[in-house]
N, C-alpha and C. Protein backbone atom coordinates (compact mmCIF):
# COMPACT_ATOMS: atom_id res chain seq x y z
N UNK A 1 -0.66 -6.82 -12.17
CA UNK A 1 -0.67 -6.92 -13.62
C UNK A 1 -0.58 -5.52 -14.20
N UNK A 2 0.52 -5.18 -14.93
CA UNK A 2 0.48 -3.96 -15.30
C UNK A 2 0.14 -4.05 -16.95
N UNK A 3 -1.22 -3.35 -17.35
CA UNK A 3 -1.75 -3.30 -18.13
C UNK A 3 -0.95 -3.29 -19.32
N UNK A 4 0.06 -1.63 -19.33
CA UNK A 4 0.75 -2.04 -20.45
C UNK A 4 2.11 -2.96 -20.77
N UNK A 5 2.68 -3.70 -20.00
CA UNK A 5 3.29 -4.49 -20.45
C UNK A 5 2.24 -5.52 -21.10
N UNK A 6 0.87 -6.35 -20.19
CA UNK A 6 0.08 -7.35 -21.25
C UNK A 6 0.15 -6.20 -22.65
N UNK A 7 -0.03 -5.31 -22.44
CA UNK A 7 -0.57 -5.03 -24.11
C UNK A 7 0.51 -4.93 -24.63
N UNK A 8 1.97 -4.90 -24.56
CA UNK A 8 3.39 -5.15 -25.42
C UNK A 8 3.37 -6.60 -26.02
N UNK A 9 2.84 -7.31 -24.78
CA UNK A 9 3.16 -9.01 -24.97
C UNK A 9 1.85 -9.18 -25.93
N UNK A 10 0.78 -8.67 -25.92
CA UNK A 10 -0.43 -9.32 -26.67
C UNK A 10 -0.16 -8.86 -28.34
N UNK A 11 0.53 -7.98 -28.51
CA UNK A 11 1.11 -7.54 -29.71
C UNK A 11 2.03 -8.01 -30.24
N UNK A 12 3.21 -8.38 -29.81
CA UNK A 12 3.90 -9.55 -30.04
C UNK A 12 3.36 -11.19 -30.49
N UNK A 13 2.30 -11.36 -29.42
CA UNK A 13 2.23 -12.80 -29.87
C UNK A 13 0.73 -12.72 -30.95
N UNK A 14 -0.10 -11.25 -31.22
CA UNK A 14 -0.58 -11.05 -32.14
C UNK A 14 0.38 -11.31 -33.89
N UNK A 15 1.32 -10.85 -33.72
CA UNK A 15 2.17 -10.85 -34.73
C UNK A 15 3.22 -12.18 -34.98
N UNK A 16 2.74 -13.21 -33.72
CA UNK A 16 3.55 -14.55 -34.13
C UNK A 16 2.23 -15.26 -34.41
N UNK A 17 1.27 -15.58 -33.56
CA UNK A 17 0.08 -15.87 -33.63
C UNK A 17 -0.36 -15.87 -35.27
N UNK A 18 -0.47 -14.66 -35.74
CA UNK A 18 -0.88 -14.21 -37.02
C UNK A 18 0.07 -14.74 -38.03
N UNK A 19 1.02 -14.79 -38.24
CA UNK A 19 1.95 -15.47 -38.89
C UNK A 19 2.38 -16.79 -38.88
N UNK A 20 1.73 -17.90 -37.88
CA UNK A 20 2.05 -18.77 -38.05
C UNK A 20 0.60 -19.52 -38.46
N UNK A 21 -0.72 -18.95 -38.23
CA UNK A 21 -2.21 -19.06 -38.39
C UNK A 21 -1.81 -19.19 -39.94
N UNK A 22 -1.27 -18.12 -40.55
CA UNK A 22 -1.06 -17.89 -42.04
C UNK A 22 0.06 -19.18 -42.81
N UNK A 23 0.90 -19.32 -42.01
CA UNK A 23 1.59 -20.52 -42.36
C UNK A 23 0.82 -21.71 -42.55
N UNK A 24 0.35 -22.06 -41.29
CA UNK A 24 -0.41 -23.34 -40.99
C UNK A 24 -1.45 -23.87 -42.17
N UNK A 25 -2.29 -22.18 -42.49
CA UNK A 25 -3.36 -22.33 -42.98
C UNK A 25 -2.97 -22.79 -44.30
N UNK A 26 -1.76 -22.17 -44.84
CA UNK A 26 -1.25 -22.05 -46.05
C UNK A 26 -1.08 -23.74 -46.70
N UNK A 27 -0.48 -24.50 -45.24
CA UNK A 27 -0.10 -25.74 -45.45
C UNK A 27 -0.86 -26.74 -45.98
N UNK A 28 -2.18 -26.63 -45.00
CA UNK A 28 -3.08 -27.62 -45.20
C UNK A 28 -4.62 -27.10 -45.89
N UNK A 29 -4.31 -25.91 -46.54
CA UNK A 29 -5.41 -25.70 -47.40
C UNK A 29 -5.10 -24.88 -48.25
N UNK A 30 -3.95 -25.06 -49.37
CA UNK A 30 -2.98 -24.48 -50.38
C UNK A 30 -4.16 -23.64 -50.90
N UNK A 31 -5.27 -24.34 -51.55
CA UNK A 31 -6.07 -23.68 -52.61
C UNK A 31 -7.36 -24.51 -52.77
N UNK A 32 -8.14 -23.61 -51.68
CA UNK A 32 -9.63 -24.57 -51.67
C UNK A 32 -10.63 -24.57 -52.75
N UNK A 33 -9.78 -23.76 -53.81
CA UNK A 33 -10.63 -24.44 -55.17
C UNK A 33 -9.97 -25.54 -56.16
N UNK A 34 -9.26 -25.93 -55.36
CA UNK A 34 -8.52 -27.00 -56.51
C UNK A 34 -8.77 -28.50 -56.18
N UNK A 35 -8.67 -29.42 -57.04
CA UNK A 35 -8.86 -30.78 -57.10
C UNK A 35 -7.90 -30.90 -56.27
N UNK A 36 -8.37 -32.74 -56.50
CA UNK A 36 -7.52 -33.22 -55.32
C UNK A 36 -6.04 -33.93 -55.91
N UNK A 37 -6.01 -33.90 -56.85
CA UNK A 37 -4.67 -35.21 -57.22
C UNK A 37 -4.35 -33.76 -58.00
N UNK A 38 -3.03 -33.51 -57.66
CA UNK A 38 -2.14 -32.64 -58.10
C UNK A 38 -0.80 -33.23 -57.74
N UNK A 39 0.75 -32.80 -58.62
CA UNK A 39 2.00 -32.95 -58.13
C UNK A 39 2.44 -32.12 -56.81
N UNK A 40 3.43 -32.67 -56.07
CA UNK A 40 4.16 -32.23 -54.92
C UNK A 40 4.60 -30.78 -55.52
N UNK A 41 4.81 -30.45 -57.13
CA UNK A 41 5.50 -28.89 -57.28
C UNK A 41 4.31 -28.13 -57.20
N UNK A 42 2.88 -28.55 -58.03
CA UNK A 42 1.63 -27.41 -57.96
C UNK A 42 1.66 -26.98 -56.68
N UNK A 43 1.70 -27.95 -55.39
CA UNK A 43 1.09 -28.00 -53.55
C UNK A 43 2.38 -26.87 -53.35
N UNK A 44 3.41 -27.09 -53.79
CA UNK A 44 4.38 -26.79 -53.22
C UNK A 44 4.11 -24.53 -53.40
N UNK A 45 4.26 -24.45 -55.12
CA UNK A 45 3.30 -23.57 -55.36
C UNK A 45 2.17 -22.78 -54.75
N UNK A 46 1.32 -23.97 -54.54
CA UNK A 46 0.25 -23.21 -54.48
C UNK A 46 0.02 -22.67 -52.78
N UNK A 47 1.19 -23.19 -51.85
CA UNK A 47 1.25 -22.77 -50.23
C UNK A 47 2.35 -21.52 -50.29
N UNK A 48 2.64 -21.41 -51.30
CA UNK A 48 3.39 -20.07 -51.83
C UNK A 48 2.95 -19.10 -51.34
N UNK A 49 2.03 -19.29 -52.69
CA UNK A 49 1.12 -18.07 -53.08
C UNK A 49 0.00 -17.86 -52.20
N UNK A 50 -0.44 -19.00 -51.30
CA UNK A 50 -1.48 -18.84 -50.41
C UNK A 50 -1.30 -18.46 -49.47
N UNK A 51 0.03 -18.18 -48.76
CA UNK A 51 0.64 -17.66 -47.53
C UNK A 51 0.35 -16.30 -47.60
N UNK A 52 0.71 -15.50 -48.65
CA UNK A 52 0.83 -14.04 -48.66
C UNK A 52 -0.83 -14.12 -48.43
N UNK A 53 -1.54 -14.32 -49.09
CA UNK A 53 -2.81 -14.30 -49.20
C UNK A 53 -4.09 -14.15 -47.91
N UNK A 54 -3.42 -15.66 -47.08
CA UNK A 54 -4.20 -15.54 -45.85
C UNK A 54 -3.95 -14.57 -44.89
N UNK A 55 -2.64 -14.29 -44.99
CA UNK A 55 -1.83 -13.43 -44.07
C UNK A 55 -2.39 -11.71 -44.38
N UNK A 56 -2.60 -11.41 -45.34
CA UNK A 56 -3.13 -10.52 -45.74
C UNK A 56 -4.56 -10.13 -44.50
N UNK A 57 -5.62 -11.04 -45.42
CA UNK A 57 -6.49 -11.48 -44.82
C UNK A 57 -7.07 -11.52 -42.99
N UNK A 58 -5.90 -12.57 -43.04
CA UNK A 58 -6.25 -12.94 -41.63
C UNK A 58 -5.35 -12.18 -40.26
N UNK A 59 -4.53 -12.15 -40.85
CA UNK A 59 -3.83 -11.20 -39.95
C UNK A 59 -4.47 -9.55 -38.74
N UNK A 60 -5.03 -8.46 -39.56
CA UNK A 60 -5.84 -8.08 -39.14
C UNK A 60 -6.94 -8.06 -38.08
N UNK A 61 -7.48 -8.94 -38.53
CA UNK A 61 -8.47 -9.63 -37.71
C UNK A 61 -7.75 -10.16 -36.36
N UNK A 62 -7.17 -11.02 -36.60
CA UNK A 62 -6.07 -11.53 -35.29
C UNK A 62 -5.36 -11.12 -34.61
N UNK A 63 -4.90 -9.72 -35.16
CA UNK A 63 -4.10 -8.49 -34.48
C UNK A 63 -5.32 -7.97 -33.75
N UNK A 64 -6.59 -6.96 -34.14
CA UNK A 64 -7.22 -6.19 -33.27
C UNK A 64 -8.27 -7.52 -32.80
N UNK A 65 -8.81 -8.17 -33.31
CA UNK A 65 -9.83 -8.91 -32.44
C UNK A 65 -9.08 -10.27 -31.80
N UNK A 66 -8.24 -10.55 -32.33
CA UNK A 66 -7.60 -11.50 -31.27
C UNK A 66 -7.09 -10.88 -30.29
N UNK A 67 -6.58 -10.15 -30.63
CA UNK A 67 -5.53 -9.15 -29.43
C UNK A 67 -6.12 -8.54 -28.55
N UNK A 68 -7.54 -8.20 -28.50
CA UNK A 68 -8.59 -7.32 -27.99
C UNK A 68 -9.45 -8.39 -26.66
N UNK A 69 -9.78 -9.34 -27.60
CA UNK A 69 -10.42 -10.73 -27.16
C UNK A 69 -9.45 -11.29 -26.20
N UNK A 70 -8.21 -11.43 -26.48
CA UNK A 70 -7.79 -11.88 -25.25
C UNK A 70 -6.78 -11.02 -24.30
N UNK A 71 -7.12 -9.67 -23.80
CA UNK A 71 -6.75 -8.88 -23.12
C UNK A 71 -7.97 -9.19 -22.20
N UNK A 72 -9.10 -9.04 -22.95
CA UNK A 72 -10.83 -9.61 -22.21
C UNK A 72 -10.42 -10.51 -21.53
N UNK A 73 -10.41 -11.99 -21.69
CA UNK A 73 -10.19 -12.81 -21.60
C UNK A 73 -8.96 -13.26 -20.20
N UNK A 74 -7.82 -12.82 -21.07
CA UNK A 74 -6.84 -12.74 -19.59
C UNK A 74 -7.30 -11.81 -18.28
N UNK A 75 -7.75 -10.75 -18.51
CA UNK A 75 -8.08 -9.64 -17.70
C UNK A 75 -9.22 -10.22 -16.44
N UNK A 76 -10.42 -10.77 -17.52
CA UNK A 76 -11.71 -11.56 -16.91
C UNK A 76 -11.55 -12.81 -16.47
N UNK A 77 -10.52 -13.70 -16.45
CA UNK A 77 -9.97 -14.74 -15.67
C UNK A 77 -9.18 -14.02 -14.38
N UNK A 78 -8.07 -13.51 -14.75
CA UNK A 78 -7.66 -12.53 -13.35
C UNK A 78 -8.53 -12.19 -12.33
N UNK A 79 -9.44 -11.56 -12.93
CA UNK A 79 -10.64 -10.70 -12.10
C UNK A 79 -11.23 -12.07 -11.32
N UNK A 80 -11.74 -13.14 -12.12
CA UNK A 80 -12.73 -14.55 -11.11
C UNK A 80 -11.92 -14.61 -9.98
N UNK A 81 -10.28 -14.94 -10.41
CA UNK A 81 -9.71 -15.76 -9.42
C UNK A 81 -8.57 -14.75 -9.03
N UNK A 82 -8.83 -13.69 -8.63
CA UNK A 82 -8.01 -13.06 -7.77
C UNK A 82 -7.69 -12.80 -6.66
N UNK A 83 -8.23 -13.18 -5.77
CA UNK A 83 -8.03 -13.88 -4.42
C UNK A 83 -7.30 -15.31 -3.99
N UNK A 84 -7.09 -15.72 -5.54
CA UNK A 84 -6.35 -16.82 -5.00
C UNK A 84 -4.97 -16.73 -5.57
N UNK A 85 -4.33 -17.88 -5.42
CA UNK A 85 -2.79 -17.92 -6.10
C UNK A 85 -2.57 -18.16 -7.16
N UNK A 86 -1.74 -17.32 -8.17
CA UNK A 86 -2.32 -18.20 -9.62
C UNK A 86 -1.48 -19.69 -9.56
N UNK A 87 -3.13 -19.89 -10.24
CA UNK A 87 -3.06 -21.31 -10.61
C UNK A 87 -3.81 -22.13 -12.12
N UNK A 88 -3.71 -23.06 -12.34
CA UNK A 88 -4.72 -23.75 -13.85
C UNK A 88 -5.74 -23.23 -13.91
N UNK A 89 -6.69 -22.72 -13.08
CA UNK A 89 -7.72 -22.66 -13.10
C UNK A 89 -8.04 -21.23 -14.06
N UNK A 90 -7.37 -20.37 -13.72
CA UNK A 90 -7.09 -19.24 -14.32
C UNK A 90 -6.63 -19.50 -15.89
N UNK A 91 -5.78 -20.20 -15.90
CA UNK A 91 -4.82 -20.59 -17.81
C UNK A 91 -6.11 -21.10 -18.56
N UNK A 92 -7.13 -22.48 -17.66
CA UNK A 92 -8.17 -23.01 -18.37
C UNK A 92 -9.30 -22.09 -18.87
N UNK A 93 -9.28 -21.25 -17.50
CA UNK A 93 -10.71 -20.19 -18.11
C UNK A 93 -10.31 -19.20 -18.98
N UNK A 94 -9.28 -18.71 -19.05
CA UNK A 94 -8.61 -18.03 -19.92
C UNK A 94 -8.78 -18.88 -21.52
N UNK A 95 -8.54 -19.92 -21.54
CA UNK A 95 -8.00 -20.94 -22.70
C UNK A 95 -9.97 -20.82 -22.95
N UNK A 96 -10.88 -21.17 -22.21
CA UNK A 96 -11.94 -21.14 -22.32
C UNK A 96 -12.51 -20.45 -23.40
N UNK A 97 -12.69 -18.77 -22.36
CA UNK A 97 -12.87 -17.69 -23.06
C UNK A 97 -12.46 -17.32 -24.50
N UNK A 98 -10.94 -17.59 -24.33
CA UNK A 98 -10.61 -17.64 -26.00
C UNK A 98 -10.92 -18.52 -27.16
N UNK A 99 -11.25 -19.31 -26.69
CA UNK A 99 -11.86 -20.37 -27.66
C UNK A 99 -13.53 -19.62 -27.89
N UNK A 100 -14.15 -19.37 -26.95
CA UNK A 100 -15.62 -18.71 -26.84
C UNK A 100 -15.51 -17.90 -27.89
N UNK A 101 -14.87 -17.12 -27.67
CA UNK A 101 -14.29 -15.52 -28.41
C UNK A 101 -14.81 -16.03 -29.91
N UNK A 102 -13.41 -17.06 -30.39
CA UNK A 102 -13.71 -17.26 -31.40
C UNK A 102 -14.81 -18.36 -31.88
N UNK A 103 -15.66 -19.07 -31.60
CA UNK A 103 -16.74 -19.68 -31.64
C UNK A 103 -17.84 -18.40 -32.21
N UNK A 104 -17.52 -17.22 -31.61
CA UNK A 104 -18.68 -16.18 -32.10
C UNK A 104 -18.58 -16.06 -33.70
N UNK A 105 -18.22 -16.61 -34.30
CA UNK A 105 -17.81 -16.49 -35.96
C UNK A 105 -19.00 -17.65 -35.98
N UNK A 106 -19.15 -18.68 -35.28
CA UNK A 106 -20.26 -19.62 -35.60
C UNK A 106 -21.39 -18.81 -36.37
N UNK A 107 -21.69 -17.79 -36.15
CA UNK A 107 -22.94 -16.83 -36.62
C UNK A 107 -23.17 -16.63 -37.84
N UNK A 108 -21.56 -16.29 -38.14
CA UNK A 108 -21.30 -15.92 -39.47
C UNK A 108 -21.11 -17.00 -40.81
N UNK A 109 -20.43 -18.19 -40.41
CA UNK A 109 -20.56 -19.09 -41.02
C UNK A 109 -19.27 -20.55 -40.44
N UNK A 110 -19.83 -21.56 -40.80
CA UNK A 110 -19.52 -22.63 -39.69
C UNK A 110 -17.62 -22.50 -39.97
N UNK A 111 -17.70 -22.66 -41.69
CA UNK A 111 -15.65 -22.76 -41.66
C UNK A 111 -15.33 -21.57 -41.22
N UNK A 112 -15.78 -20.53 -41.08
CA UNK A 112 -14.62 -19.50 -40.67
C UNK A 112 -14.70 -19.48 -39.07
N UNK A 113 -16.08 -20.66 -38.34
CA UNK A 113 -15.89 -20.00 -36.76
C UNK A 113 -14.74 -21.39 -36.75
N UNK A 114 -14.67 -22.55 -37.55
CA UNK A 114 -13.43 -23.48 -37.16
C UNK A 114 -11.87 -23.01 -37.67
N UNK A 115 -12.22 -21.87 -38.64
CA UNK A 115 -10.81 -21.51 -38.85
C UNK A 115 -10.26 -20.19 -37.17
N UNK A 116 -11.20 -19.54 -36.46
CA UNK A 116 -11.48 -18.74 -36.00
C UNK A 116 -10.70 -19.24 -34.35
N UNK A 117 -11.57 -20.58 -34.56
CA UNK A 117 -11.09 -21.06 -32.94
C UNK A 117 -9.91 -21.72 -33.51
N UNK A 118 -9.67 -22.02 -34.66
CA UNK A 118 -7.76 -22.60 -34.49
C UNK A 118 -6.99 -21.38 -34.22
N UNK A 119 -7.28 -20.30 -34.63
CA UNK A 119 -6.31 -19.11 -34.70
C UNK A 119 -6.63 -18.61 -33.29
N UNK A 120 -7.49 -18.84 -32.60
CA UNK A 120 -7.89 -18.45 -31.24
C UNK A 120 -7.19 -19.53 -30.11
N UNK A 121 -6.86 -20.84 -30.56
CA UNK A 121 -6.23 -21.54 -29.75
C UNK A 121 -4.58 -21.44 -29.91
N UNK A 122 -4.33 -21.15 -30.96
CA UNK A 122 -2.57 -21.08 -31.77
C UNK A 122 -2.32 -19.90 -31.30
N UNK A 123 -3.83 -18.06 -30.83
CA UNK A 123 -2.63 -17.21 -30.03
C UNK A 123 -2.89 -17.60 -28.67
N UNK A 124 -3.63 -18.05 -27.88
CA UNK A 124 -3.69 -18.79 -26.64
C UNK A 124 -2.49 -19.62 -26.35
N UNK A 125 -2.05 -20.32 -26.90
CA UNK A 125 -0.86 -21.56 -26.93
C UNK A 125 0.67 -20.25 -26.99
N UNK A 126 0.96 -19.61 -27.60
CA UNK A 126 1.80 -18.94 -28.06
C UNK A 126 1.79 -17.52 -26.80
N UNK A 127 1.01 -16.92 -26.49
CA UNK A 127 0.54 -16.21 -25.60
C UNK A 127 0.83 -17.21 -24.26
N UNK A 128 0.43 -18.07 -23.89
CA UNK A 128 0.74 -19.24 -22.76
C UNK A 128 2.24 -19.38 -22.83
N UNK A 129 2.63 -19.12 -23.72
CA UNK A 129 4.15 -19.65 -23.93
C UNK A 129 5.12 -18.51 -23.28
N UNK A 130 4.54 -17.31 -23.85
CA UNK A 130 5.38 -15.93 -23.33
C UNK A 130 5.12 -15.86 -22.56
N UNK A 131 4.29 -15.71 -21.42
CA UNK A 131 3.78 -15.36 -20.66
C UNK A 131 4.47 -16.62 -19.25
N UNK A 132 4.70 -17.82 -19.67
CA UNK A 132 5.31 -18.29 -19.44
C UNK A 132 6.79 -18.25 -18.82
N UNK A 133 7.77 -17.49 -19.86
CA UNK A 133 9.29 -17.37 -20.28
C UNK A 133 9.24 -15.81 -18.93
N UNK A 134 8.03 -15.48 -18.45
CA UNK A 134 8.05 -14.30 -17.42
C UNK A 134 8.63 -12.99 -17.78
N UNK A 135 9.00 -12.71 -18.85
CA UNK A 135 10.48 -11.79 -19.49
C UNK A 135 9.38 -10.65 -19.90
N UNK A 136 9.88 -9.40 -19.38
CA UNK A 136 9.20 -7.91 -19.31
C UNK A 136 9.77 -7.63 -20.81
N UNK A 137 8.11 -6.80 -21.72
CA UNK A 137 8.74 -6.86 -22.77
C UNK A 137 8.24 -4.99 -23.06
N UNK A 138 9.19 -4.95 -23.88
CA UNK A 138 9.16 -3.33 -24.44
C UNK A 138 7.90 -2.40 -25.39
N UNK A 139 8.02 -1.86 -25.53
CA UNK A 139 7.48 -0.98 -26.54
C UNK A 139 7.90 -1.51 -27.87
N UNK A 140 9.87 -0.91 -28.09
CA UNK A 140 9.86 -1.61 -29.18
C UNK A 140 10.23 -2.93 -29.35
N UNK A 141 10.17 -3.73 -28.63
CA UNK A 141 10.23 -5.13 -28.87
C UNK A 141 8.28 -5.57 -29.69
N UNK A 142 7.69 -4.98 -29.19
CA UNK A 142 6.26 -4.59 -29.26
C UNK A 142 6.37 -4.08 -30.98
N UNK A 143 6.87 -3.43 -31.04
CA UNK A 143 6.99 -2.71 -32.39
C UNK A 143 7.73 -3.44 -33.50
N UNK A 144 9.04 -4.09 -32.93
CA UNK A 144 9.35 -5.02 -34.12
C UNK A 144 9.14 -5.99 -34.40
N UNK A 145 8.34 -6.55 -33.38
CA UNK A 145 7.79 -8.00 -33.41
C UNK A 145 6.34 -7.64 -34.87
N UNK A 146 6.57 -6.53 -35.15
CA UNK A 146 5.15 -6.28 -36.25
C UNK A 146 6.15 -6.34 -37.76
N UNK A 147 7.44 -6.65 -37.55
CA UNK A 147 8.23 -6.93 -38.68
C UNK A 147 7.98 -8.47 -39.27
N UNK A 148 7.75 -9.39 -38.25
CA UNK A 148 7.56 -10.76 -38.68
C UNK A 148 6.66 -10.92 -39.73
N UNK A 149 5.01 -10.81 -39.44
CA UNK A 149 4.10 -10.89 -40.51
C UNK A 149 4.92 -10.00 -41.78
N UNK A 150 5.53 -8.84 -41.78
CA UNK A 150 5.74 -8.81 -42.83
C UNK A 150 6.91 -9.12 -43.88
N UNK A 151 8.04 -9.61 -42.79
CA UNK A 151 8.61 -10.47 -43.48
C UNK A 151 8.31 -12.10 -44.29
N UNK A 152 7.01 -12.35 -43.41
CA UNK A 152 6.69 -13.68 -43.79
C UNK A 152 5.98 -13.43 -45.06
N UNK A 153 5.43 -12.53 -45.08
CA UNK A 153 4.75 -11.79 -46.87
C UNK A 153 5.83 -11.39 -47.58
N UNK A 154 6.80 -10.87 -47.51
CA UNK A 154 8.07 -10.72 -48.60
C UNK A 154 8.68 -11.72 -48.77
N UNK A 155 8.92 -13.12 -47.87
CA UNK A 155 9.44 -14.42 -48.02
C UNK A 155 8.84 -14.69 -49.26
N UNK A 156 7.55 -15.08 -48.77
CA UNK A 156 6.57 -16.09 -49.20
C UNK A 156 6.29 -15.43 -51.24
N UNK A 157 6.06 -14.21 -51.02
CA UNK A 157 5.83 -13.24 -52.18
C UNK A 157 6.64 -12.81 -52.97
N UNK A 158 8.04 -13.06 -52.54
CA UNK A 158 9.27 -12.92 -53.04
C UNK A 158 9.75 -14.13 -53.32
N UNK A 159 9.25 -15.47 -53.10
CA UNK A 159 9.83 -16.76 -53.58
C UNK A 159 8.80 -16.83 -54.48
N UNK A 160 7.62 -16.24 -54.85
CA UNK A 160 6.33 -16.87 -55.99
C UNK A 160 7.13 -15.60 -57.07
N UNK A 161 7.92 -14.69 -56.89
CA UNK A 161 7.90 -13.82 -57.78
C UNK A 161 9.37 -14.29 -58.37
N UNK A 162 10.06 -14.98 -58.13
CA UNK A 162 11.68 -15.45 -58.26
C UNK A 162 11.18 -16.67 -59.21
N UNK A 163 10.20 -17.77 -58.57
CA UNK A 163 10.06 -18.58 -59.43
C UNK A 163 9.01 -18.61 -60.77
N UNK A 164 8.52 -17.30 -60.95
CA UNK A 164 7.95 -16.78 -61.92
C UNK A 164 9.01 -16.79 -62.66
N UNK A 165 9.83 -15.54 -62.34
CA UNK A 165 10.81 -15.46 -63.12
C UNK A 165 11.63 -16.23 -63.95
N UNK A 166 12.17 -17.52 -62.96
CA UNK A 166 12.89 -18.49 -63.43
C UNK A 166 12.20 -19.21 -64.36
N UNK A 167 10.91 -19.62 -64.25
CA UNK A 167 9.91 -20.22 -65.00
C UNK A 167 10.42 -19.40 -66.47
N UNK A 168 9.85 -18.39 -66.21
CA UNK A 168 9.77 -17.18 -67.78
C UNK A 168 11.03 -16.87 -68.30
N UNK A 169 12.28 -17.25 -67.34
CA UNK A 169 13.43 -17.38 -68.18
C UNK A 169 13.20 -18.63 -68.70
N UNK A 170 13.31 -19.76 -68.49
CA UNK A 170 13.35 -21.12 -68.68
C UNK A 170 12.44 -21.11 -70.09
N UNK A 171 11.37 -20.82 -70.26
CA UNK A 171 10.58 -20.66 -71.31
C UNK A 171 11.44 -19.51 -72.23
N UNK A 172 11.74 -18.45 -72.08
CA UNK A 172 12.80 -17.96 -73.46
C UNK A 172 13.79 -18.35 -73.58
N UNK A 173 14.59 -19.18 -72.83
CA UNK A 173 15.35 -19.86 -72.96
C UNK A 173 15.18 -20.77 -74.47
N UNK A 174 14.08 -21.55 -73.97
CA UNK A 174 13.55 -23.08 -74.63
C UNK A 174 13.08 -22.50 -75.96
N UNK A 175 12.41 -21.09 -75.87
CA UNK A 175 12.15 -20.52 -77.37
C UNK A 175 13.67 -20.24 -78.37
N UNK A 176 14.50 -19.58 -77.47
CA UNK A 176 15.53 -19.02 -78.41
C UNK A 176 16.16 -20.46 -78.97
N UNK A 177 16.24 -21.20 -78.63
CA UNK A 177 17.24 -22.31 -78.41
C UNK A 177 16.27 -23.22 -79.89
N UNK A 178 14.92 -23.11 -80.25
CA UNK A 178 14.27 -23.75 -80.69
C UNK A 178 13.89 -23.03 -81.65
């Protein structure tokens, strides 16, 4: 196991990991201060504006302590079963640990250790996946893979700022016209 290729790959799937945690989250919890009966355009809206938001947020965190946590994690499964051939036993305790990892948020407060272990199982799953595909990865593959999160914040932040716009044309529009 050569150390720094895991740490090219754990940076990479830090930065898909993190970006799709931010998607996901965006989806099914637009805006946890809002009622419940709203139109399909507010939801539509409001996973907009909540994307940039979590991603902000959560990203960080998921880059150095996810990324950190499961270098631990892969490293300290290696280490149990290194005498043998890899096998499940290794992916499960691995999958274990990372879930553990994030369970330690339990301390802090119960929704963020369940938001904690989804984002702990989504870079586990995604991390399982590369790691998988066997493919030796770079420095800068490492490096531009840190373009995603922030394209997914200029998407997301650049479609709430377009339909501002259009909105606030649409309204001087409706004034001049009236």
């Amino acid at each position: 196991m050569d150390v720094i290729l895991v740490f090219y790959r754990k940076i990479i799937v830090a930065s898909l990991a993190g970006s799709l945690f931010a998607i996901v989250l965006g989806l099914f919890v637009p805006d946890p201060s809002a009622d419940i009966g709203y139109s399909i355009l507010r939801y539509l809206s409001t996973v907009i504006i909540s994307i940039p938001a979590y991603l902000m947020y959560s990203f960080p965190v998921i880059f150095l302590y996810g990324g950190t946590t499961s270098i631990l994690s892969e490293t300290l499964s290696r280490f149990i079963y290194r005498n043998q051939e890899k096998n499940a036993k290794e992916v499960v305790l691995s999958g274990i640990l990372h879930v553990s990892f994030g369970l330690v948020f339990l301390v802090l407060n119960p929704l963020i250790a369940f938001l904690s272990v989804i984002a702990a199982v989504l870079f586990f799953t995604v991390d399982c996946y590369l790691r998988k595909r066997q493919a030796t990865y770079r420095w800068t593959q490492a490096l531009m893979s840190l373009e995603i999160p922030l394209a997914v914040w200029i998407l997301f932040s650049g479609t709430d700022y377009l339909i501002g716009l259009f909105q606030s044309l649409i309204t001087l529009l409706q004034h001049t016209i009236n």
